[in-house]
PDB file of N, CA and C in Angstrom:
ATOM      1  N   UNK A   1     192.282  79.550 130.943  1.00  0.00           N
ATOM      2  CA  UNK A   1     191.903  78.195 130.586  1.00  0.00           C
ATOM      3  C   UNK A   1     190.406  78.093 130.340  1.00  0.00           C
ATOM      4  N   UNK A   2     189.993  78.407 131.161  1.00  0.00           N
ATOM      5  CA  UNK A   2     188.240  78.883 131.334  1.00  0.00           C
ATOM      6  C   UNK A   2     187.424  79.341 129.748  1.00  0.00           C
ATOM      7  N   UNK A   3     188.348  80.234 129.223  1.00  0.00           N
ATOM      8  CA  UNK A   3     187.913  80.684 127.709  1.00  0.00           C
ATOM      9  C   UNK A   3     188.230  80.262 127.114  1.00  0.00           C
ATOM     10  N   UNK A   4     189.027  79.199 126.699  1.00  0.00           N
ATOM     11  CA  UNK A   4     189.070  77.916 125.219  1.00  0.00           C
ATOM     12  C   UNK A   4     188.003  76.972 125.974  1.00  0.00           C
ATOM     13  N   UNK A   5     187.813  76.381 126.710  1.00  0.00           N
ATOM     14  CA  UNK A   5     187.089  75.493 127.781  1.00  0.00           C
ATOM     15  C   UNK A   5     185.258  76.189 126.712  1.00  0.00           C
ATOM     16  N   UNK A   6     185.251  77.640 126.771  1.00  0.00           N
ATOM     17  CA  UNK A   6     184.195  78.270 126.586  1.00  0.00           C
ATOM     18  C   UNK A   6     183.820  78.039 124.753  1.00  0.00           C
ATOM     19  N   UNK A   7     184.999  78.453 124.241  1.00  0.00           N
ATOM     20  CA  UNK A   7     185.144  78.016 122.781  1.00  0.00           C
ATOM     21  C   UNK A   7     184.805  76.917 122.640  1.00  0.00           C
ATOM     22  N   UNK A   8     185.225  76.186 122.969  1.00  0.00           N
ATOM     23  CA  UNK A   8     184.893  74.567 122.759  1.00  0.00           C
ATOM     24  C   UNK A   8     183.699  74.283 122.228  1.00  0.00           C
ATOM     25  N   UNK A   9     183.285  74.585 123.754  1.00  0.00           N
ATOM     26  CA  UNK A   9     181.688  74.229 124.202  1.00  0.00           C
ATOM     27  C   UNK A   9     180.715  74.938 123.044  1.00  0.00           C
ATOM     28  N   UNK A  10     180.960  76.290 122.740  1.00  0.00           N
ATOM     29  CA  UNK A  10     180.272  77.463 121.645  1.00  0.00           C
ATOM     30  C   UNK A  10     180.338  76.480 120.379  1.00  0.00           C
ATOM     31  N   UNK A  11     181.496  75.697 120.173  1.00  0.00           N
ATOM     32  CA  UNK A  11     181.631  75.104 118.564  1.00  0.00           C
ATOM     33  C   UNK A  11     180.489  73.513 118.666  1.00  0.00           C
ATOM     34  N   UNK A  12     181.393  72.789 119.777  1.00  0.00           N
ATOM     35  CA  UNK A  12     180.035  71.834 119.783  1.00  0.00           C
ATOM     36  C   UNK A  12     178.812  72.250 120.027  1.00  0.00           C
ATOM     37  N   UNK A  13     178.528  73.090 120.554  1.00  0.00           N
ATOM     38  CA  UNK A  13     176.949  73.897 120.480  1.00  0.00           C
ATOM     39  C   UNK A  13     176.358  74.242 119.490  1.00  0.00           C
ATOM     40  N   UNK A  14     177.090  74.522 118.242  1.00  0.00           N
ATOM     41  CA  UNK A  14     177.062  74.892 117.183  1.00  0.00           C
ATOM     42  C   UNK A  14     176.902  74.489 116.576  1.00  0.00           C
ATOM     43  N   UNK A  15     177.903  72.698 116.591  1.00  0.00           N
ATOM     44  CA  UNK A  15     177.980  71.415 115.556  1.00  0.00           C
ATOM     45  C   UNK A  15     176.859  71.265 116.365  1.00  0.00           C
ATOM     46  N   UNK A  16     175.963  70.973 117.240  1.00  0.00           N
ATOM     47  CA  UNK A  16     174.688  69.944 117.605  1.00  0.00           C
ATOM     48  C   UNK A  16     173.449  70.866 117.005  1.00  0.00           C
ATOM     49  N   UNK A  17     173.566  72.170 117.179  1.00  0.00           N
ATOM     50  CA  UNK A  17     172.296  72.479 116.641  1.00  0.00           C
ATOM     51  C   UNK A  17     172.524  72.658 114.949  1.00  0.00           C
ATOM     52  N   UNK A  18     173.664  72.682 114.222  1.00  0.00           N
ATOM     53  CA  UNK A  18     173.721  72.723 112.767  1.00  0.00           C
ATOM     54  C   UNK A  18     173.128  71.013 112.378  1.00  0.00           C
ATOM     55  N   UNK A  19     173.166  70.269 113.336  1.00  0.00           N
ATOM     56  CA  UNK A  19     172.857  68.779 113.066  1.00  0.00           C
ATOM     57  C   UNK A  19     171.150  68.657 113.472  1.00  0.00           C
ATOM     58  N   UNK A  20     170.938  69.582 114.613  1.00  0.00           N
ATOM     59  CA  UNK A  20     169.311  69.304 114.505  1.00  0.00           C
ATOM     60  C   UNK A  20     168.533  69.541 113.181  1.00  0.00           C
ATOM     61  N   UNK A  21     169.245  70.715 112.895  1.00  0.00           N
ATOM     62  CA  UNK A  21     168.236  71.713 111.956  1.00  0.00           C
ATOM     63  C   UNK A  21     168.607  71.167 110.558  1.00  0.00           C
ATOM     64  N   UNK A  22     169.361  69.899 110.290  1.00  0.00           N
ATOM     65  CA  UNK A  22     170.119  69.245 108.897  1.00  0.00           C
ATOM     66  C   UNK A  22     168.814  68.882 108.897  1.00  0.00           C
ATOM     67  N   UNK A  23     167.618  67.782 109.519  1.00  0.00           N
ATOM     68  CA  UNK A  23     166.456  67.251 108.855  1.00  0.00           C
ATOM     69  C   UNK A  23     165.606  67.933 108.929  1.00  0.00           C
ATOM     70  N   UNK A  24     165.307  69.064 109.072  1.00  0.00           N
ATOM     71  CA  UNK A  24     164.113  70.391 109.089  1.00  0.00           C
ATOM     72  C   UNK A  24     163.805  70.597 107.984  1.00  0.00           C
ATOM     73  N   UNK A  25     162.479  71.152 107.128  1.00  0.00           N
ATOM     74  CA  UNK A  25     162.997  71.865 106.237  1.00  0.00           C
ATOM     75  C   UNK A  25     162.715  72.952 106.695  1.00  0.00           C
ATOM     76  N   UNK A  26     163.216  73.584 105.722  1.00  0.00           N
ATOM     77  CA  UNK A  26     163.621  75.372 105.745  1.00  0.00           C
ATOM     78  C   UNK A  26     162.349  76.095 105.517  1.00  0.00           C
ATOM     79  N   UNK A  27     162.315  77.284 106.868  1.00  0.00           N
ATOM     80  CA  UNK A  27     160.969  77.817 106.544  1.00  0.00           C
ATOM     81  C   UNK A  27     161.296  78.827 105.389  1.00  0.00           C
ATOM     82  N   UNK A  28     160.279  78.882 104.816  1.00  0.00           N
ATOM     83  CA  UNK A  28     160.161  80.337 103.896  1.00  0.00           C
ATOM     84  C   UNK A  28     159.579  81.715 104.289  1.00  0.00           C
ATOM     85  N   UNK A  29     160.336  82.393 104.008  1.00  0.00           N
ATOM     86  CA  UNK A  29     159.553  83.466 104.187  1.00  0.00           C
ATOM     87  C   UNK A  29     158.636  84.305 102.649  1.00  0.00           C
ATOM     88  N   UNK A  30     157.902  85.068 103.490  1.00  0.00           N
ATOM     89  CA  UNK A  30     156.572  85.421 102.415  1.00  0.00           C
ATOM     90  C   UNK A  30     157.447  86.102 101.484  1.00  0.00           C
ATOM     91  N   UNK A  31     157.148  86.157 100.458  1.00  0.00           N
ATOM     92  CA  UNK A  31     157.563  86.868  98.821  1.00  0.00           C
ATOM     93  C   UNK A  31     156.788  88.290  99.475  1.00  0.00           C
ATOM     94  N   UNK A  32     157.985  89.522  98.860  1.00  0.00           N
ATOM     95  CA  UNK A  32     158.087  90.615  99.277  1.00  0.00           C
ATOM     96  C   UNK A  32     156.387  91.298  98.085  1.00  0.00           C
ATOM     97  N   UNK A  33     156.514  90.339  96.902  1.00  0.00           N
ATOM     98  CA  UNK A  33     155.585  90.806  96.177  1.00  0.00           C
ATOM     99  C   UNK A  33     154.412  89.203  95.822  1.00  0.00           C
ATOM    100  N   UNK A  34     153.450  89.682  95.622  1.00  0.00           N
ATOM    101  CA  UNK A  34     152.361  88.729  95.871  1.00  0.00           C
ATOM    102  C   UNK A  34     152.905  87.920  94.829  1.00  0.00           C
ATOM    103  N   UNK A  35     153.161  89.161  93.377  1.00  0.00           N
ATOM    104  CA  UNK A  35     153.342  88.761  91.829  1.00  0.00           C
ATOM    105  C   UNK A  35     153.998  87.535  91.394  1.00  0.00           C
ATOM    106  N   UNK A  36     155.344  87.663  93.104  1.00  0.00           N
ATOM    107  CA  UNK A  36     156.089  86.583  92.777  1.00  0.00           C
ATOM    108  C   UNK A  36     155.578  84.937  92.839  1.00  0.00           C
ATOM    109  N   UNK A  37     154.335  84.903  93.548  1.00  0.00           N
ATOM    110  CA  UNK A  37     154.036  83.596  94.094  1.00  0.00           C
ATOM    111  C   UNK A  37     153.058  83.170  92.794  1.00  0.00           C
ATOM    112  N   UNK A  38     153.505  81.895  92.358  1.00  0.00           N
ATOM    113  CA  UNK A  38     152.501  80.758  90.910  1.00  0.00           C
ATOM    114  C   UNK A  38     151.713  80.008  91.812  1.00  0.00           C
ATOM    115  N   UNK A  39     151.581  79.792  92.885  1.00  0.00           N
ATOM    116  CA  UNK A  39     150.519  79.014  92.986  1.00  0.00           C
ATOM    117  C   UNK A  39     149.788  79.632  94.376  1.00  0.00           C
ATOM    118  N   UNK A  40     148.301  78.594  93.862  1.00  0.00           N
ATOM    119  CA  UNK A  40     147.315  79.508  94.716  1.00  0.00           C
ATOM    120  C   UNK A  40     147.146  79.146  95.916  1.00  0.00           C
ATOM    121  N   UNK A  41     147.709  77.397  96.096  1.00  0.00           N
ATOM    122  CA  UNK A  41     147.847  77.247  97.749  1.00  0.00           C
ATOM    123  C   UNK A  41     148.807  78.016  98.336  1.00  0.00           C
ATOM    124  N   UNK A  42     149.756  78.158  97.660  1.00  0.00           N
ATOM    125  CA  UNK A  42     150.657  79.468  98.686  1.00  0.00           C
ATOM    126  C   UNK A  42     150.247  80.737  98.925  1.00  0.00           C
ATOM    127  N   UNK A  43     149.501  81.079  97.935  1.00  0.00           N
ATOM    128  CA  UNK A  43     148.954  82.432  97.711  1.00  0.00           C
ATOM    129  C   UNK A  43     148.242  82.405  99.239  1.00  0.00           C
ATOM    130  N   UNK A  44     147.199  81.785  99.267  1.00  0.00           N
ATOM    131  CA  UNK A  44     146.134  81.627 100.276  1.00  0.00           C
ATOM    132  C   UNK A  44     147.323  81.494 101.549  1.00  0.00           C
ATOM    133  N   UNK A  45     147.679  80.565 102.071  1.00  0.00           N
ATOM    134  CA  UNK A  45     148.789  80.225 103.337  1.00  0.00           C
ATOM    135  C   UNK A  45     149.073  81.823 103.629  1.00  0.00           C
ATOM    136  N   UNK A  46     149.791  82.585 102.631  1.00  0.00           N
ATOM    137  CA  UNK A  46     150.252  83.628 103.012  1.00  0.00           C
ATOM    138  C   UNK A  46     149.428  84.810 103.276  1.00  0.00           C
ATOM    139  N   UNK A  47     148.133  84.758 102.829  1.00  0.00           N
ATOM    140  CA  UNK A  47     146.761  85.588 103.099  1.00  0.00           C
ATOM    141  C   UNK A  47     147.040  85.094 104.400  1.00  0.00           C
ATOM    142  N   UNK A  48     146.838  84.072 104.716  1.00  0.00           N
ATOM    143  CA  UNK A  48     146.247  83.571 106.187  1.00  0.00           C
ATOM    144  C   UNK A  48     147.032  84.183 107.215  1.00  0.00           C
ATOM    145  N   UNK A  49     148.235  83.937 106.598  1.00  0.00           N
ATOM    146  CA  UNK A  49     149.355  84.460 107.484  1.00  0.00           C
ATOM    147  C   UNK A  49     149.125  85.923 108.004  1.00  0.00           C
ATOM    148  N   UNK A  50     149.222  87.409 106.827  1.00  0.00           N
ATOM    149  CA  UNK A  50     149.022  88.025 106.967  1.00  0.00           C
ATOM    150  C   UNK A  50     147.866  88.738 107.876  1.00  0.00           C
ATOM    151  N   UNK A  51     146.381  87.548 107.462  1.00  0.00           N
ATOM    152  CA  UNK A  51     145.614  87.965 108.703  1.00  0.00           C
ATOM    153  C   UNK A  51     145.728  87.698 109.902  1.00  0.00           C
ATOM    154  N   UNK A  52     146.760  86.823 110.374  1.00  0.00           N
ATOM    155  CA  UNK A  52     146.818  86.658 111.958  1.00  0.00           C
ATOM    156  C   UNK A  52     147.786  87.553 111.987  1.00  0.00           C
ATOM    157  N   UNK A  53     148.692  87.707 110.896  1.00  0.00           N
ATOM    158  CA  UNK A  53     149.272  89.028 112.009  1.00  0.00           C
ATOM    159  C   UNK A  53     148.466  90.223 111.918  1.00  0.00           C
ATOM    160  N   UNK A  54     147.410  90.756 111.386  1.00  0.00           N
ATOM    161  CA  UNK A  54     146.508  91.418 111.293  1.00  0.00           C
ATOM    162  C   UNK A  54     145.720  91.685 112.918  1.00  0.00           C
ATOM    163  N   UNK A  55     145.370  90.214 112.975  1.00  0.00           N
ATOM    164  CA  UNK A  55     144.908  90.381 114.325  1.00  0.00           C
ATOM    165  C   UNK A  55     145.613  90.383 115.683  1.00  0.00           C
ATOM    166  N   UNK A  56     146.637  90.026 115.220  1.00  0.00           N
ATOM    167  CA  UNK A  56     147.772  90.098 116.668  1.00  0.00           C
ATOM    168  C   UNK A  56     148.161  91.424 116.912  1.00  0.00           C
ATOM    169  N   UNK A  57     147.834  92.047 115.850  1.00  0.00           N
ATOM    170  CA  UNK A  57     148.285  94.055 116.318  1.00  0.00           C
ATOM    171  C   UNK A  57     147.246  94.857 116.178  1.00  0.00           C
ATOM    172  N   UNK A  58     146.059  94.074 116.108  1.00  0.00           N
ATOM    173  CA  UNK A  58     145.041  94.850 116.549  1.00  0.00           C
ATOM    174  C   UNK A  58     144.348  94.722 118.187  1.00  0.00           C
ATOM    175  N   UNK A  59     144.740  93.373 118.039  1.00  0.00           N
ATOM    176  CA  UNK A  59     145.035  93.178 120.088  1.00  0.00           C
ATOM    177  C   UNK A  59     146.041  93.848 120.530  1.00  0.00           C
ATOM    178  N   UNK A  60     147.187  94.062 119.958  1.00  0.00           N
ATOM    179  CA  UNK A  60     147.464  95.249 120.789  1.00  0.00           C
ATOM    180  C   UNK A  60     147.582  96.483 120.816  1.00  0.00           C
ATOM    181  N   UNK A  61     146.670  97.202 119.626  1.00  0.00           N
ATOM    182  CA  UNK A  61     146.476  98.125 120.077  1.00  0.00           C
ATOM    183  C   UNK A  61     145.440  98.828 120.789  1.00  0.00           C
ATOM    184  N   UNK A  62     144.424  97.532 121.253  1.00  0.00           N
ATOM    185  CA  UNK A  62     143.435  97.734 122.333  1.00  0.00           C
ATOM    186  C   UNK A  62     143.899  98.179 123.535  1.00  0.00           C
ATOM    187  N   UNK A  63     145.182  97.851 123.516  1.00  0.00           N
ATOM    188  CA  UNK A  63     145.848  97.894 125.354  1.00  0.00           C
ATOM    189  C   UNK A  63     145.619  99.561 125.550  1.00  0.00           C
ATOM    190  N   UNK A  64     145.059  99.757 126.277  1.00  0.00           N
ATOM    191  CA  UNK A  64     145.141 101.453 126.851  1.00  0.00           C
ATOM    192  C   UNK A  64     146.703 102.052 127.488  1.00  0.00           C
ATOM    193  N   UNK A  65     147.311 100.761 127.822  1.00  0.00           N
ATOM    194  CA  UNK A  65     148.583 101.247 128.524  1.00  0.00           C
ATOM    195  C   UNK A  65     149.518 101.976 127.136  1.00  0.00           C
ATOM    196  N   UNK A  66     149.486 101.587 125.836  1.00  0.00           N
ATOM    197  CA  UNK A  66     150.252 102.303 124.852  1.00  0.00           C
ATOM    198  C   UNK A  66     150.342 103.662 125.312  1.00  0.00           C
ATOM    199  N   UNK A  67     151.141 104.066 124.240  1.00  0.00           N
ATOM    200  CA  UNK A  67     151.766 105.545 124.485  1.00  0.00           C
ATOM    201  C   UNK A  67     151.239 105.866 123.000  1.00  0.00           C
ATOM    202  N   UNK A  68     150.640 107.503 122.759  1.00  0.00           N
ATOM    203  CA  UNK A  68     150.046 107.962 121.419  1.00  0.00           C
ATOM    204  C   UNK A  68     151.045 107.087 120.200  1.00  0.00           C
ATOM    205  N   UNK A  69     152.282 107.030 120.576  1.00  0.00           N
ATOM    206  CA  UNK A  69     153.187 107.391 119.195  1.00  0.00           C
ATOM    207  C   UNK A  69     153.359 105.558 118.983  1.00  0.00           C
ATOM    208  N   UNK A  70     153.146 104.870 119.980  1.00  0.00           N
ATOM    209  CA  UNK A  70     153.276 103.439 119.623  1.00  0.00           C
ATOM    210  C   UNK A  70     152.223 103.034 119.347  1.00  0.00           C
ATOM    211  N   UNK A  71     150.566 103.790 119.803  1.00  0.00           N
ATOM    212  CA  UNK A  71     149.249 103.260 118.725  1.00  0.00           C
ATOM    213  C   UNK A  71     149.289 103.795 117.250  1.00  0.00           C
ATOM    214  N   UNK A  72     150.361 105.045 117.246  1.00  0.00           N
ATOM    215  CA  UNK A  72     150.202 105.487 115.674  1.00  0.00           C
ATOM    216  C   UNK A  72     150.794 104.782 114.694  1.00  0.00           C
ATOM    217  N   UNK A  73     152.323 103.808 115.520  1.00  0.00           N
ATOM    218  CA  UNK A  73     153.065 103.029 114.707  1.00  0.00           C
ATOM    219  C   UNK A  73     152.143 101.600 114.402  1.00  0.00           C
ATOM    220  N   UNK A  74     151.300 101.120 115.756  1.00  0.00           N
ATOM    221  CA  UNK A  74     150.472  99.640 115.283  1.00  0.00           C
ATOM    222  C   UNK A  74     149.831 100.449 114.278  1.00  0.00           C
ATOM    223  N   UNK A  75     148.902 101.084 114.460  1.00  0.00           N
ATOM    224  CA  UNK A  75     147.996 101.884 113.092  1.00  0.00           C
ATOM    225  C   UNK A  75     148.463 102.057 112.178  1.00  0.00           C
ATOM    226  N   UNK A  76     149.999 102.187 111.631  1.00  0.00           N
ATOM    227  CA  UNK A  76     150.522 102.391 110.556  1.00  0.00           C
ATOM    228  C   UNK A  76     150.511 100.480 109.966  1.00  0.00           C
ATOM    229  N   UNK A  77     151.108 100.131 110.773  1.00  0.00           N
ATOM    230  CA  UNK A  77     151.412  98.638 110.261  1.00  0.00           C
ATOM    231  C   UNK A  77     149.739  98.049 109.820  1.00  0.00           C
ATOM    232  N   UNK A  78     149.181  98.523 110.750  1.00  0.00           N
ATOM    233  CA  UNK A  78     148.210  97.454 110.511  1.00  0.00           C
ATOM    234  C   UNK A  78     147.446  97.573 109.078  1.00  0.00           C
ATOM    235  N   UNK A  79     147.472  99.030 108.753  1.00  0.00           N
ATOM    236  CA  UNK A  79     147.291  99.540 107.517  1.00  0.00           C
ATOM    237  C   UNK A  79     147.871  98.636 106.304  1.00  0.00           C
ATOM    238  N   UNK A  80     149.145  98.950 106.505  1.00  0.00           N
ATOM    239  CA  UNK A  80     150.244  98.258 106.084  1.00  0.00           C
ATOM    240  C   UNK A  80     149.557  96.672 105.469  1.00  0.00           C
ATOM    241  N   UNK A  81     149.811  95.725 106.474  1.00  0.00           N
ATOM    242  CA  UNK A  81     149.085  94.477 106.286  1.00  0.00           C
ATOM    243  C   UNK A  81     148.054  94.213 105.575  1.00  0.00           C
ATOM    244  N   UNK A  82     146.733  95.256 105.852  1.00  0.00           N
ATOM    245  CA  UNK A  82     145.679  95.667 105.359  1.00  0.00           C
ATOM    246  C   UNK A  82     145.837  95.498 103.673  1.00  0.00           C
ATOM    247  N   UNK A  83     146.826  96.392 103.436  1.00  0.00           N
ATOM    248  CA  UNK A  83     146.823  96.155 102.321  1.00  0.00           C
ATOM    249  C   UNK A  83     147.730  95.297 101.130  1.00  0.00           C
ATOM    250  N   UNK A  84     148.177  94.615 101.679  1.00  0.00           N
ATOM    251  CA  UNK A  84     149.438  93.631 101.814  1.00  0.00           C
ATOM    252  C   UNK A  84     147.880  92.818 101.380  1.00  0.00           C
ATOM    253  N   UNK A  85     147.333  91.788 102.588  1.00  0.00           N
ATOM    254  CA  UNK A  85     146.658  91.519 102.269  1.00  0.00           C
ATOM    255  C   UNK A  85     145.107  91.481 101.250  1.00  0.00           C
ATOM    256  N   UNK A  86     145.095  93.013 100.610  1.00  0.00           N
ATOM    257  CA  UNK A  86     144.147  92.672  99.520  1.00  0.00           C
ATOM    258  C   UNK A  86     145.480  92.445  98.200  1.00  0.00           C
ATOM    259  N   UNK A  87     146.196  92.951  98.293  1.00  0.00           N
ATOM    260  CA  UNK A  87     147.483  92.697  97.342  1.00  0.00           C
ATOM    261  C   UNK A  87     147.809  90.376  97.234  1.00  0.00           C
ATOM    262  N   UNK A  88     147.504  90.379  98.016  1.00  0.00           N
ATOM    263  CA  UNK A  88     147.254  88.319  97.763  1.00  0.00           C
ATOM    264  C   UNK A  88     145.942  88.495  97.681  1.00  0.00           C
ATOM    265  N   UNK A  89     144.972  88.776  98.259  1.00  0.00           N
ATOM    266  CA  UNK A  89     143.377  88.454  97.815  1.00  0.00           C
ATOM    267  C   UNK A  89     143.624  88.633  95.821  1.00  0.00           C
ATOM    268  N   UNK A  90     144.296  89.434  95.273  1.00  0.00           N
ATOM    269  CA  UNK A  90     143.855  89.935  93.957  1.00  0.00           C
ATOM    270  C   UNK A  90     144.824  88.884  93.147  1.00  0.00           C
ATOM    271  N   UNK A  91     145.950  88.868  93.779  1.00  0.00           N
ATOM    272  CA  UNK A  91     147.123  87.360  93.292  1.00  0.00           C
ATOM    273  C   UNK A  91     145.990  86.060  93.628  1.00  0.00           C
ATOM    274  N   UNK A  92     145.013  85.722  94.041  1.00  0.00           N
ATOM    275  CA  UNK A  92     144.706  84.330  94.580  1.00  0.00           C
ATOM    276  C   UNK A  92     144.518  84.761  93.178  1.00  0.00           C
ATOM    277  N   UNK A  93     143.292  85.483  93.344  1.00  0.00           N
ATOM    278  CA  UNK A  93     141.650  85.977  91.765  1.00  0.00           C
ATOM    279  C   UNK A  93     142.365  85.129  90.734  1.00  0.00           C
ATOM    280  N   UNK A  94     143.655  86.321  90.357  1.00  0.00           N
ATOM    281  CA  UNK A  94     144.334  86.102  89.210  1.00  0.00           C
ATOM    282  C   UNK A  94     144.997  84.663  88.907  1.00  0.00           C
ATOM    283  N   UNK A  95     145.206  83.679  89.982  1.00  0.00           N
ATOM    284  CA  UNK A  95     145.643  82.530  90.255  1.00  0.00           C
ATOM    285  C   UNK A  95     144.630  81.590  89.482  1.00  0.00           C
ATOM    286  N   UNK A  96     143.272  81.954  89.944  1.00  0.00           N
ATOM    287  CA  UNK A  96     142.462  80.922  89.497  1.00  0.00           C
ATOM    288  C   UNK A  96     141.532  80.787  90.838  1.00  0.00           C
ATOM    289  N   UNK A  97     141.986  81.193  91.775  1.00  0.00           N
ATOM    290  CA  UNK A  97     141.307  81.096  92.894  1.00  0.00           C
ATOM    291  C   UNK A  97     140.040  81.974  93.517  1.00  0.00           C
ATOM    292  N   UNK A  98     139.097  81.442  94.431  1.00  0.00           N
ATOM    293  CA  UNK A  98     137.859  81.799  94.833  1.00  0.00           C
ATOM    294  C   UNK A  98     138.292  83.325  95.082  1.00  0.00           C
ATOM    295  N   UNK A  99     137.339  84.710  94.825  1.00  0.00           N
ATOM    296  CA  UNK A  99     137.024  86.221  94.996  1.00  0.00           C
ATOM    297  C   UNK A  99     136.004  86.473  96.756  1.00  0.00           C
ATOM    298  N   UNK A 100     137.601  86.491  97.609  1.00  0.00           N
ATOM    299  CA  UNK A 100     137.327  86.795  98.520  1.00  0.00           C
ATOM    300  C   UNK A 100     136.710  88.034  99.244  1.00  0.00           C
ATOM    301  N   UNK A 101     136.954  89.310  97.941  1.00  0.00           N
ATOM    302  CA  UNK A 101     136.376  90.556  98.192  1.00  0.00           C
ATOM    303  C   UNK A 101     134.766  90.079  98.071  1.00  0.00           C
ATOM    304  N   UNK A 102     134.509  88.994  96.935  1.00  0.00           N
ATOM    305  CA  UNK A 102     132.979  89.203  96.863  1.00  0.00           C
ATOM    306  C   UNK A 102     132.730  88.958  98.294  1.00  0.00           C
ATOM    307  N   UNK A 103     133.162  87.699  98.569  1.00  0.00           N
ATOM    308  CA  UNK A 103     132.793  87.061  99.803  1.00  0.00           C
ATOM    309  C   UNK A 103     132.175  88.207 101.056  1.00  0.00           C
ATOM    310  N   UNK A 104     133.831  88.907 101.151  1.00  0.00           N
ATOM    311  CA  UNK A 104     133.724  90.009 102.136  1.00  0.00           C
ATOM    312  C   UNK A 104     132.203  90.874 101.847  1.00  0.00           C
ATOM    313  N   UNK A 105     131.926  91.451 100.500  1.00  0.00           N
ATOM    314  CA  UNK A 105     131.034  92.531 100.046  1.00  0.00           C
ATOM    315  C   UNK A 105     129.659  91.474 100.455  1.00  0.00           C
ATOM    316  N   UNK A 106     129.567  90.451 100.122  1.00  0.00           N
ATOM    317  CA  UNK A 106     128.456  90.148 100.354  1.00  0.00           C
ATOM    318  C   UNK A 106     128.052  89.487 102.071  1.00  0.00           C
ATOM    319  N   UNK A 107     128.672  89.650 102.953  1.00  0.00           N
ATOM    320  CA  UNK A 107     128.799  89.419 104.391  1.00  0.00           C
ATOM    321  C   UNK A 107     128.244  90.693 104.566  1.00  0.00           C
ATOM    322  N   UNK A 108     128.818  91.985 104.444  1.00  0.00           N
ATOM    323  CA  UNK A 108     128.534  93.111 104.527  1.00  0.00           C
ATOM    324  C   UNK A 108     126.841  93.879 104.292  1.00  0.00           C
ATOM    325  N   UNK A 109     126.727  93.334 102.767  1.00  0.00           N
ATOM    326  CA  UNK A 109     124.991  93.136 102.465  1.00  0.00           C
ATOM    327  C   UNK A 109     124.208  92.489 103.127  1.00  0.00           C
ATOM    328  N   UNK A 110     124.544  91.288 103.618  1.00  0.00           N
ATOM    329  CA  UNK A 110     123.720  90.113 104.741  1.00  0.00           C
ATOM    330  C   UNK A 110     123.269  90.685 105.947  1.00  0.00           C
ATOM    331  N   UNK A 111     124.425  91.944 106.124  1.00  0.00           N
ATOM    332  CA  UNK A 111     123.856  92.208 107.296  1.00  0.00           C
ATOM    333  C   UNK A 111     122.646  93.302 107.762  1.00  0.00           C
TER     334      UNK A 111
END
């Protein structure tokens, strides 16, 4: 009796959160290629994006407690991102949008 009792409960659980998430909108996820994105406020959002996760795996691969082969995998990703992110820096350019490499190159000279 206990396990239809359980069904039940799983389906109205189901119908209440299919009813929360009816007035949400739907997140997006990032375009696998920069190429795909026309506009430059998205372009940018998804730079941004990319740099916090940039910095969220470079905090951890400060932790000393890692093991060699799980700092080699953050080091791979972060690479990864790295260049993910000049891949939208060059989609903003082409967008119409501000040349964040100058930006970067000339921070670099300032100093």
């Amino acid at each position: 009796m206990a396990r239809n009792q359980e069904k039940a409960m799983l389906l109205l659980n189901r119908y209440w959160a299919a009813k929360k998430e009816e007035g949400k909108p739907k997140k997006r996820r990032r375009p696998f290629l920069a190429s795909e994105c026309t506009n430059v406020r998205q372009a940018e959002r998804w730079r941004i994006q990319v740099i916090k996760e940039i910095s969220q795996k470079v905090s951890q691969i400060q932790n000393p407690g890692l093991g060699e082969f799980r700092i080699r995998d953050l080091n791979d990703e972060i690479n990864k991102l790295l260049r993910e992110k000049k891949h939208w820096e060059e989609r903003i350019l082409e967008l119409g949008g501000p040349d964040y490499e100058h930006w970067t190159s000339a921070r670099r000279v300032a100093r």
